[in-house]
C-alpha atoms as a PDB file:
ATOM      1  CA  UNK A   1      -5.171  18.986  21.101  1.00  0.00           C
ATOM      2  CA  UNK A   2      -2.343  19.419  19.149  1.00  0.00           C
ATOM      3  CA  UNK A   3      -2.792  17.127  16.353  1.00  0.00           C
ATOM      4  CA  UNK A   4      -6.522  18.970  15.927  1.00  0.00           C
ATOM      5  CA  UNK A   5      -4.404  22.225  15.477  1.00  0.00           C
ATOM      6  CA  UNK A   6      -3.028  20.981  12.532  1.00  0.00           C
ATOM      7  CA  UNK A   7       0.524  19.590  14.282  1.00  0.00           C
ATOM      8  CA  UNK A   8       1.994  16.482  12.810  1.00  0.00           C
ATOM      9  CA  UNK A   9       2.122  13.613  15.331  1.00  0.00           C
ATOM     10  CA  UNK A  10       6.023  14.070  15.768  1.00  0.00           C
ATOM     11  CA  UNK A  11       5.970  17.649  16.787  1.00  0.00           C
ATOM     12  CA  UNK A  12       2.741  17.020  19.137  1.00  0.00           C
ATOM     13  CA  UNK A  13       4.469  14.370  20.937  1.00  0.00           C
ATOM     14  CA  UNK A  14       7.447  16.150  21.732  1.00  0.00           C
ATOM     15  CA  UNK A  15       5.524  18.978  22.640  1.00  0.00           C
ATOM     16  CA  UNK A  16       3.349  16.521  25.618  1.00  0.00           C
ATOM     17  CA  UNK A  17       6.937  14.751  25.948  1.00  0.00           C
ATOM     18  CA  UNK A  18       6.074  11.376  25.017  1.00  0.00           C
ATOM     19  CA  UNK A  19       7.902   9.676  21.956  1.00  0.00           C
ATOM     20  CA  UNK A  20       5.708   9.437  18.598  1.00  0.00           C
ATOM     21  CA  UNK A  21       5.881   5.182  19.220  1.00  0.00           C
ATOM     22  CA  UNK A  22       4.087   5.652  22.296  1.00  0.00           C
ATOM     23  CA  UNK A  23       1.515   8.283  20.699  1.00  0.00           C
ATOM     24  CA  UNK A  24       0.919   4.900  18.086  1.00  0.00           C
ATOM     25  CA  UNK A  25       0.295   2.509  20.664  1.00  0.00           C
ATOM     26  CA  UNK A  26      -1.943   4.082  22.734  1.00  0.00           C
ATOM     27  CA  UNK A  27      -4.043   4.687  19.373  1.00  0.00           C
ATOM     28  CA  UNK A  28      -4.217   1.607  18.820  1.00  0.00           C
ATOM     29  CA  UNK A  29      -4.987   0.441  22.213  1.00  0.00           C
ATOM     30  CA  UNK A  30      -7.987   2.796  22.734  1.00  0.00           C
ATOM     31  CA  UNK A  31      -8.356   4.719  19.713  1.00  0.00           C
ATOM     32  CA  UNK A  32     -11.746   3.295  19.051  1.00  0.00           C
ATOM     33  CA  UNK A  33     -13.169   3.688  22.413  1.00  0.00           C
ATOM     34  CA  UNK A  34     -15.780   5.770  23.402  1.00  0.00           C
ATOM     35  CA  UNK A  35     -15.950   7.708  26.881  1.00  0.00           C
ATOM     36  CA  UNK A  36     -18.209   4.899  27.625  1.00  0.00           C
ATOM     37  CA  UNK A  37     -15.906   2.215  26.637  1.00  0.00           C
ATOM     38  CA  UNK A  38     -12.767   3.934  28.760  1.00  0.00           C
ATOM     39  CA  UNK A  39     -15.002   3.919  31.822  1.00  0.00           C
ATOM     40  CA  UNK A  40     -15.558   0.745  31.576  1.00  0.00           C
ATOM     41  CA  UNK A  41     -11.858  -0.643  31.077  1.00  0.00           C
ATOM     42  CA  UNK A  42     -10.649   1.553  33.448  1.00  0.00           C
ATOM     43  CA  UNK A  43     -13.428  -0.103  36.345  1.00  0.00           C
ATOM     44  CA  UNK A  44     -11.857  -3.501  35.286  1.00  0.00           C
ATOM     45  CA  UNK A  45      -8.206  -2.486  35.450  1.00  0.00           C
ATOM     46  CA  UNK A  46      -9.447  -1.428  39.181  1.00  0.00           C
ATOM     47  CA  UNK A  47     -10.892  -4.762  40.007  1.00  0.00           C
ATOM     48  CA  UNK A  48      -8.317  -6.814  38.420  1.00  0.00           C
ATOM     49  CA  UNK A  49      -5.712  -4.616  40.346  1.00  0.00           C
ATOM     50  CA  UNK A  50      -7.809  -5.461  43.537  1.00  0.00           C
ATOM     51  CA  UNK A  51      -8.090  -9.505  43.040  1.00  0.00           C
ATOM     52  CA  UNK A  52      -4.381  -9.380  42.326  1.00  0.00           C
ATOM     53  CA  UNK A  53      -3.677  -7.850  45.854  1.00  0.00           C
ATOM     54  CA  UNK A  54      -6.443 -10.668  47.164  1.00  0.00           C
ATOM     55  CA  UNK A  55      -4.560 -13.436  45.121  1.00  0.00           C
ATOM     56  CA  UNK A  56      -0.847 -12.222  46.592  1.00  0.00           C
ATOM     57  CA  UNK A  57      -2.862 -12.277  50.138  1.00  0.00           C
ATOM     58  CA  UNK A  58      -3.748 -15.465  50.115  1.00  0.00           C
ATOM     59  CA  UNK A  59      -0.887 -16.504  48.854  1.00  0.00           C
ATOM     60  CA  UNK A  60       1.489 -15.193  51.859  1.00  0.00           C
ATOM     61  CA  UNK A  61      -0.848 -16.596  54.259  1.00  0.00           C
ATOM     62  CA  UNK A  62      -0.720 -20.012  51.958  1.00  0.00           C
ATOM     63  CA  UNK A  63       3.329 -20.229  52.466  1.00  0.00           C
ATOM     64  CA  UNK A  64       3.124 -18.839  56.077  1.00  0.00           C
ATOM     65  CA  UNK A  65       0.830 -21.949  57.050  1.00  0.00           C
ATOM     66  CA  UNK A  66       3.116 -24.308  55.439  1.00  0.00           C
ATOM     67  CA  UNK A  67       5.793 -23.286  57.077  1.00  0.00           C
ATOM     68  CA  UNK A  68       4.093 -23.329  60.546  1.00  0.00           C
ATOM     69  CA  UNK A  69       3.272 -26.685  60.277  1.00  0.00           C
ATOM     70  CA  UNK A  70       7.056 -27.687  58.912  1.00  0.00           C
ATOM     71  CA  UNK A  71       8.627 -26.037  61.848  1.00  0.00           C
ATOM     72  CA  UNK A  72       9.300 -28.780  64.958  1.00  0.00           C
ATOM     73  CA  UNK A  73       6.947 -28.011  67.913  1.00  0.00           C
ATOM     74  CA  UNK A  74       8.359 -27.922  71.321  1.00  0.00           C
ATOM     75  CA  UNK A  75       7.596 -30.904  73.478  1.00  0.00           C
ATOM     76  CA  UNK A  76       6.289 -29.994  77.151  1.00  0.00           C
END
Protein backbone atom coordinates (compact mmCIF):
# COMPACT_ATOMS: atom_id res chain seq x y z
CA UNK A 1 0.00 0.00 0.00
CA UNK A 2 2.64 2.17 0.56
CA UNK A 3 4.82 1.73 -2.33
CA UNK A 4 1.37 2.40 -4.58
CA UNK A 5 1.29 5.82 -2.68
CA UNK A 6 4.26 6.79 -4.21
CA UNK A 7 6.76 5.71 -1.01
CA UNK A 8 10.15 4.43 -1.91
CA UNK A 9 10.68 0.82 -0.77
CA UNK A 10 13.00 2.02 2.19
CA UNK A 11 10.56 4.31 3.82
CA UNK A 12 7.56 1.66 3.23
CA UNK A 13 9.42 -0.95 4.95
CA UNK A 14 10.21 0.85 7.92
CA UNK A 15 6.90 2.09 8.05
CA UNK A 16 5.36 -2.06 8.13
CA UNK A 17 8.73 -2.67 10.24
CA UNK A 18 10.37 -5.09 8.14
CA UNK A 19 13.96 -4.30 6.70
CA UNK A 20 14.04 -3.28 2.81
CA UNK A 21 16.21 -6.96 2.26
CA UNK A 22 13.30 -8.74 3.42
CA UNK A 23 10.76 -6.48 1.29
CA UNK A 24 13.35 -7.94 -1.84
CA UNK A 25 13.06 -11.40 -1.03
CA UNK A 26 9.69 -11.87 -0.60
CA UNK A 27 9.37 -10.16 -4.21
CA UNK A 28 11.18 -12.36 -5.51
CA UNK A 29 9.75 -15.33 -3.89
CA UNK A 30 6.11 -14.55 -4.86
CA UNK A 31 6.15 -11.49 -6.76
CA UNK A 32 4.82 -13.20 -9.81
CA UNK A 33 2.09 -15.09 -8.23
CA UNK A 34 -1.34 -14.68 -8.68
CA UNK A 35 -4.07 -15.05 -5.80
CA UNK A 36 -4.47 -18.31 -7.47
CA UNK A 37 -0.93 -19.28 -7.37
CA UNK A 38 -0.60 -18.20 -3.37
CA UNK A 39 -3.54 -20.47 -2.64
CA UNK A 40 -2.09 -23.02 -4.00
CA UNK A 41 1.51 -22.85 -2.31
CA UNK A 42 0.11 -22.04 0.74
CA UNK A 43 -2.26 -25.68 0.57
CA UNK A 44 1.19 -27.39 -0.04
CA UNK A 45 3.15 -25.67 2.71
CA UNK A 46 0.02 -27.17 4.84
CA UNK A 47 0.45 -30.67 3.63
CA UNK A 48 4.10 -30.75 3.64
CA UNK A 49 3.89 -29.32 7.28
CA UNK A 50 1.43 -32.29 7.97
CA UNK A 51 3.66 -35.32 6.39
CA UNK A 52 6.54 -33.82 8.32
CA UNK A 53 4.63 -34.31 11.69
CA UNK A 54 3.62 -38.01 10.10
CA UNK A 55 7.38 -38.60 9.15
CA UNK A 56 8.69 -37.41 12.93
CA UNK A 57 5.71 -39.92 14.14
CA UNK A 58 6.83 -42.69 12.72
CA UNK A 59 9.99 -42.05 13.41
CA UNK A 60 9.61 -41.98 17.44
CA UNK A 61 7.65 -45.03 17.27
CA UNK A 62 10.63 -46.48 14.83
CA UNK A 63 13.39 -45.81 17.76
CA UNK A 64 10.87 -46.71 20.57
CA UNK A 65 10.51 -50.34 18.97
CA UNK A 66 14.14 -50.72 18.69
CA UNK A 67 14.74 -50.06 21.87
CA UNK A 68 12.01 -52.43 23.23
CA UNK A 69 13.38 -55.18 21.63
CA UNK A 70 17.22 -54.21 22.86
CA UNK A 71 16.12 -54.04 26.40
CA UNK A 72 16.70 -57.72 28.35
CA UNK A 73 13.29 -59.34 29.13
CA UNK A 74 12.72 -60.72 32.51
CA UNK A 75 12.84 -64.47 32.78
CA UNK A 76 9.78 -66.08 34.79
Amino acid sequence: MKLAEGSDVQTACCAVGISDATYYNWRRRFGGMGRAKLSEFRDLEKENARLKKIVAELELDKLILKESLNHPKPRA
